[in-house]
Protein backbone atom coordinates (compact mmCIF):
# COMPACT_ATOMS: atom_id res chain seq x y z
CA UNK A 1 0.00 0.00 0.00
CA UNK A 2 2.87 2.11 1.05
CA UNK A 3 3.83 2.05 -2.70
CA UNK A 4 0.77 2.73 -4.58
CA UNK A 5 -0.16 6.07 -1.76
CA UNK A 6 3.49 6.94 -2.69
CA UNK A 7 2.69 6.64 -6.59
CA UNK A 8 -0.67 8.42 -5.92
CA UNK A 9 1.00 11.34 -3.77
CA UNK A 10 3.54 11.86 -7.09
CA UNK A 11 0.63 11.62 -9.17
CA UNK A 12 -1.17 14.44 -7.00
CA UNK A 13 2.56 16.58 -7.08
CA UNK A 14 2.48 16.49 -10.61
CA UNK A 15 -1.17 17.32 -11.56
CA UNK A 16 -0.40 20.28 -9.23
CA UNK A 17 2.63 21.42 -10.79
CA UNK A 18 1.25 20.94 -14.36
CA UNK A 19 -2.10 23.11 -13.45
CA UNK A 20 0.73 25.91 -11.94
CA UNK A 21 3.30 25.62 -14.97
CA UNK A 22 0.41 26.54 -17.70
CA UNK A 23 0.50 30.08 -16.09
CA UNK A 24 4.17 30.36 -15.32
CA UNK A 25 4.94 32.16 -18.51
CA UNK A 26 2.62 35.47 -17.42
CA UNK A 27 4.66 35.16 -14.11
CA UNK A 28 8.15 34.89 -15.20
CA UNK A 29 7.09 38.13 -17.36
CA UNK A 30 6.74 39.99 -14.47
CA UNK A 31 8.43 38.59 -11.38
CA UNK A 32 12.03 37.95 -12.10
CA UNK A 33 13.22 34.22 -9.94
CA UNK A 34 14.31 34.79 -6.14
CA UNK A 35 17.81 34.36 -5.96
CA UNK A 36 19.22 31.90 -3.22
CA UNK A 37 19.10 28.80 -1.92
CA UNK A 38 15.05 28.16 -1.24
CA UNK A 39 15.75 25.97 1.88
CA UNK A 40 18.18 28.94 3.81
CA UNK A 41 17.19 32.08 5.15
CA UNK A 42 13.79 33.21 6.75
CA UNK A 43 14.23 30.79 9.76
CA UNK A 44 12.62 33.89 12.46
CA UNK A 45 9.63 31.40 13.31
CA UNK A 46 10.50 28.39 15.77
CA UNK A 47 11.50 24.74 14.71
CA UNK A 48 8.53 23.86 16.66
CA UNK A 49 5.67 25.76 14.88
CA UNK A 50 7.27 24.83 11.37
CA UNK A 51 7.52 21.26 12.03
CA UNK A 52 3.89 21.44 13.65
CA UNK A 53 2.85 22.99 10.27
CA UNK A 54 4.72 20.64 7.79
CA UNK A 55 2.55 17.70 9.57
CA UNK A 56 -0.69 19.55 8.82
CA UNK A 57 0.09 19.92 5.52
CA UNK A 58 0.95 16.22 5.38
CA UNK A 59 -2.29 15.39 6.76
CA UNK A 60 -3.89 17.28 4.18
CA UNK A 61 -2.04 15.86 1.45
CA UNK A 62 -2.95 12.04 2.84
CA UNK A 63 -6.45 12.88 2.87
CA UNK A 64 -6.70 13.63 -0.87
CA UNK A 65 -4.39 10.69 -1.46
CA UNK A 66 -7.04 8.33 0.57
CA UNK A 67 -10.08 10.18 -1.36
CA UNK A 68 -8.45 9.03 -4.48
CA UNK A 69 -7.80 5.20 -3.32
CA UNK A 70 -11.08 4.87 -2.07
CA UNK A 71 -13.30 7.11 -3.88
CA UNK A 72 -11.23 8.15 -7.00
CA UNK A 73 -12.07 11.77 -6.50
CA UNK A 74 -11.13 14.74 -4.35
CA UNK A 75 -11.66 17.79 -3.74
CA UNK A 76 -10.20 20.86 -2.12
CA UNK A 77 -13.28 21.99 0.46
CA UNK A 78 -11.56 21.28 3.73
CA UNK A 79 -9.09 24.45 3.70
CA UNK A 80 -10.09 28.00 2.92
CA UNK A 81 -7.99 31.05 2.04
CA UNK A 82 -7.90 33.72 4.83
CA UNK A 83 -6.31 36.65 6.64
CA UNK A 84 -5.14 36.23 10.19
CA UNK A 85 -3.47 38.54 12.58
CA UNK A 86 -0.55 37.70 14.99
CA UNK A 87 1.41 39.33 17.55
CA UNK A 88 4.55 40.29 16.47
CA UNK A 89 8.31 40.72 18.44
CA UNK A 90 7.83 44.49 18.36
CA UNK A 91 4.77 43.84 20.25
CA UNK A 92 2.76 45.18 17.48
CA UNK A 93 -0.37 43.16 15.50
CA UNK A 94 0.33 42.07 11.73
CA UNK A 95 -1.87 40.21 9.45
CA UNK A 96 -0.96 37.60 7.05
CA UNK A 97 -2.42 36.20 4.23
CA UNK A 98 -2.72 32.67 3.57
CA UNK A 99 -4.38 29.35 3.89
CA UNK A 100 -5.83 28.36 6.92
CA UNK A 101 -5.54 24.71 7.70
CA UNK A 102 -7.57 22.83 10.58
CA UNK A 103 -6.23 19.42 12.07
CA UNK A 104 -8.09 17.11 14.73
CA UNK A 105 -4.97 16.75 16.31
CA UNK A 106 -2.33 19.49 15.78
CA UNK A 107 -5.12 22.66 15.86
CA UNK A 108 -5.84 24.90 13.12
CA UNK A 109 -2.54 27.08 11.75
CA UNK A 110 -1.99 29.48 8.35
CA UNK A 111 0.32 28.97 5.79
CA UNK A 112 1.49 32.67 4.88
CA UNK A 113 1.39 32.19 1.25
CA UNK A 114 5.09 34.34 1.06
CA UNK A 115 8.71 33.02 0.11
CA UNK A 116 9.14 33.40 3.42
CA UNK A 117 7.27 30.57 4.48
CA UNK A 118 8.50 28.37 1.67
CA UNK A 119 11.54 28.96 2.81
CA UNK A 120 11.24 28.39 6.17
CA UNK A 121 9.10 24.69 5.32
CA UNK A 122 12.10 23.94 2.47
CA UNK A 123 14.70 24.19 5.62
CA UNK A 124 12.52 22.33 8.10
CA UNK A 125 11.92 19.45 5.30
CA UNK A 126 15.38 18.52 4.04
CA UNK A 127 15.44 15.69 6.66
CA UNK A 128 11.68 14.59 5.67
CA UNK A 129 11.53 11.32 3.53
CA UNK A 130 11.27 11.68 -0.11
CA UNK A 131 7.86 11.36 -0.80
CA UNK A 132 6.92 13.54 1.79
CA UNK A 133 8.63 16.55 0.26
CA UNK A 134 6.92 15.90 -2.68
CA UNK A 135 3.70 15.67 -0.92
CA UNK A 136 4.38 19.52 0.95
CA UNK A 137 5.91 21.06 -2.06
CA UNK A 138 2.87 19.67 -4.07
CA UNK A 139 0.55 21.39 -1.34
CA UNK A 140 2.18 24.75 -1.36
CA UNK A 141 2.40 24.89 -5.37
CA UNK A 142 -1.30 24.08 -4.88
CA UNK A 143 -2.05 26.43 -2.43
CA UNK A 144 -0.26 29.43 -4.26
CA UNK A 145 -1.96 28.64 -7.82
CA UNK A 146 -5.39 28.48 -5.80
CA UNK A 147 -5.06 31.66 -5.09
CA UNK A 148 -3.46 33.45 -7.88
CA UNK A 149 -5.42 31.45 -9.93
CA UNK A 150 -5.05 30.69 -13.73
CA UNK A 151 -4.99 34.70 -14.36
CA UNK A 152 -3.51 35.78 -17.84
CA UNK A 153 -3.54 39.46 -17.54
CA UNK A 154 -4.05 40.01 -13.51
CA UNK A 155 -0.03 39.60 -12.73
CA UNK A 156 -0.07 43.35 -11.15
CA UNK A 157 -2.45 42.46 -8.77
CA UNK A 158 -0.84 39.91 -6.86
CA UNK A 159 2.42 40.62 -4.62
CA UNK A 160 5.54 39.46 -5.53
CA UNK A 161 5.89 38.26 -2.54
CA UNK A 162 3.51 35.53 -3.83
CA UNK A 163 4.71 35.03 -6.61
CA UNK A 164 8.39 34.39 -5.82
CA UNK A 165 7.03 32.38 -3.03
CA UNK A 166 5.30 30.16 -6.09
CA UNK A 167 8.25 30.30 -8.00
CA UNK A 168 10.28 28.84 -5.43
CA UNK A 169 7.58 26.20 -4.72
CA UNK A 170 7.31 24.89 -8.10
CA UNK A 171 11.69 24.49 -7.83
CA UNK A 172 11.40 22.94 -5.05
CA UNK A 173 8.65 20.61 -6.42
CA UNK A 174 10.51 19.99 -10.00
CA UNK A 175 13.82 19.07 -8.02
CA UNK A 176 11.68 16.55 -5.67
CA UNK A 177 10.17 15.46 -8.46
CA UNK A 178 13.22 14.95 -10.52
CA UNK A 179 15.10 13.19 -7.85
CA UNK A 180 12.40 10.58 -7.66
CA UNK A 181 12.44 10.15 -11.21
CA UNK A 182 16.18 9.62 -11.19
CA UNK A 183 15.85 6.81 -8.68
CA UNK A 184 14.01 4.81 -10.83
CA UNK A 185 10.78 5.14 -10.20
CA UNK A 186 8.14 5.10 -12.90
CA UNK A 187 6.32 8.37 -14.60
CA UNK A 188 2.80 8.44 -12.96
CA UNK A 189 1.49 11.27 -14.50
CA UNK A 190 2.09 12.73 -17.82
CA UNK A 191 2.34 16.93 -18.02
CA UNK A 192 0.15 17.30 -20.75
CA UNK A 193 -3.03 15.01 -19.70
CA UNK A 194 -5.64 16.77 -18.34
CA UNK A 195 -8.54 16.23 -15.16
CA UNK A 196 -11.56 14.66 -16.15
C-alpha cells in the first residue's frame, strides 16, 4: 500500500505542478526568480511551529491521497484562504495572508502564502523522507496557484511576494520530483493530460 499512496502522492505533485506551470509564462514576465538557496534564510519562526505545520500539511495531502484510493475523486473543500493577525516581536499586531488549515490533532494554523514561508518549510523538510517533500511542495504549489489562480492578464495584482514564493515552490517541487524520477521510479502522471 505504502507504494501505490506513494505513486498516488507523485501523481497528486504532478497534476499540481502541471495546473501551476500553464500560467508560469505570465509570471516569469513579471516577477524575475528569487535568488538563493530556497531551503536557507527566513528561519525567524520556531522549529517547533514549522515542524507542527509541515505535519498539517501532510495530513492534508494524505487525505486527498485516501479520497483518491477509495473514492477516486477529491476535492479541495476542507481548507479556505484567509487573513489572520498575529502578535509580532515588536509587540505590534500584523496580518498575514494565507491558507488556513484545521487538524483534529495538531489545531488549526496558516500557511502565509510568502517566500518566506516556503523557505522556512524547504529548511525544516530537508530531513523529511522523499515522498513527503513531494507531498508539501505539491501542497504549497497548490495552495499558491489556488489563489493566484489561472490569471492571464491580472499579474499586477498579486504581490511578488507571492509570486516568488510560487516560484520557489514549483523548484522545489521539480527538483523533488526529478530526484524521484532519477531513482528509478516510474512516470505516474504525464504533463500534458488533463482532469476529467
Amino acid at each position: 500500500m505504502t507504494r501505490t499512496s506513494d505513486s498516488v502522492a507523485v501523481a497528486i505533485a504532478e497534476r499540481y505542478l502541471a495546473d501551476a506551470v500553464e500560467h508560469s509564462q505570465v509570471w516569469d514576465a513579471h516577477y524575475p526568480k528569487p535568488e538563493g538557496d530556497p531551503s536557507q534564510g527566513a528561519l525567524s519562526s520556531s522549529e517547533e511551529a514549522s515542524v507542527r505545520l509541515i505535519e498539517i500539511i501532510l495530513e492534508y495531502a494524505k487525505e486527498t491521497e485516501d479520497a483518491l484510493l477509495h473514492v477516486g475523486a477529491a476535492f479541495d473543500a476542507n481548507f479556505t484562504y484567509a487573513t489572520a493577525i498575529r502578535l509580532a516581536e515588536d509587540g505590534g499586531a500584523h496580518s498575514i495572508r494565507g491558507v488556513k488549515l484545521s487538524s483534529d490533532r495538531l489545531g488549526w494554523s496558516v500557511v502565509e502564502l510568502s517566500i518566506t514561508t516556503v523557505r522556512r518549510i524547504a529548511y525544516f523538510c530537508r530531513q523529511r523522507s522523499l515522498v513527503d517533500r513531494i507531498r508539501v511542495y505539491g501542497q504549497l504549489v497548490h495552495y499558491f496557484h489556488g489563489l493566484l489562480g489561472p490569471w492571464k492578464c491580472a499579474a499586477a495584482d498579486a504581490s511578488s511576494e507571492c509570486i516568488s514564493g510560487l516560484i520557489i515552490a514549483i523548484e522545489l517541487l521539480v527538483t523533488s520530483l526529478n530526484e524521484y524520477h532519477s531513482e528509478g521510479h516510474g512516470v505516474v502522471v504525464k504533463q500534458d493530460q488533463g482532469a476529467s
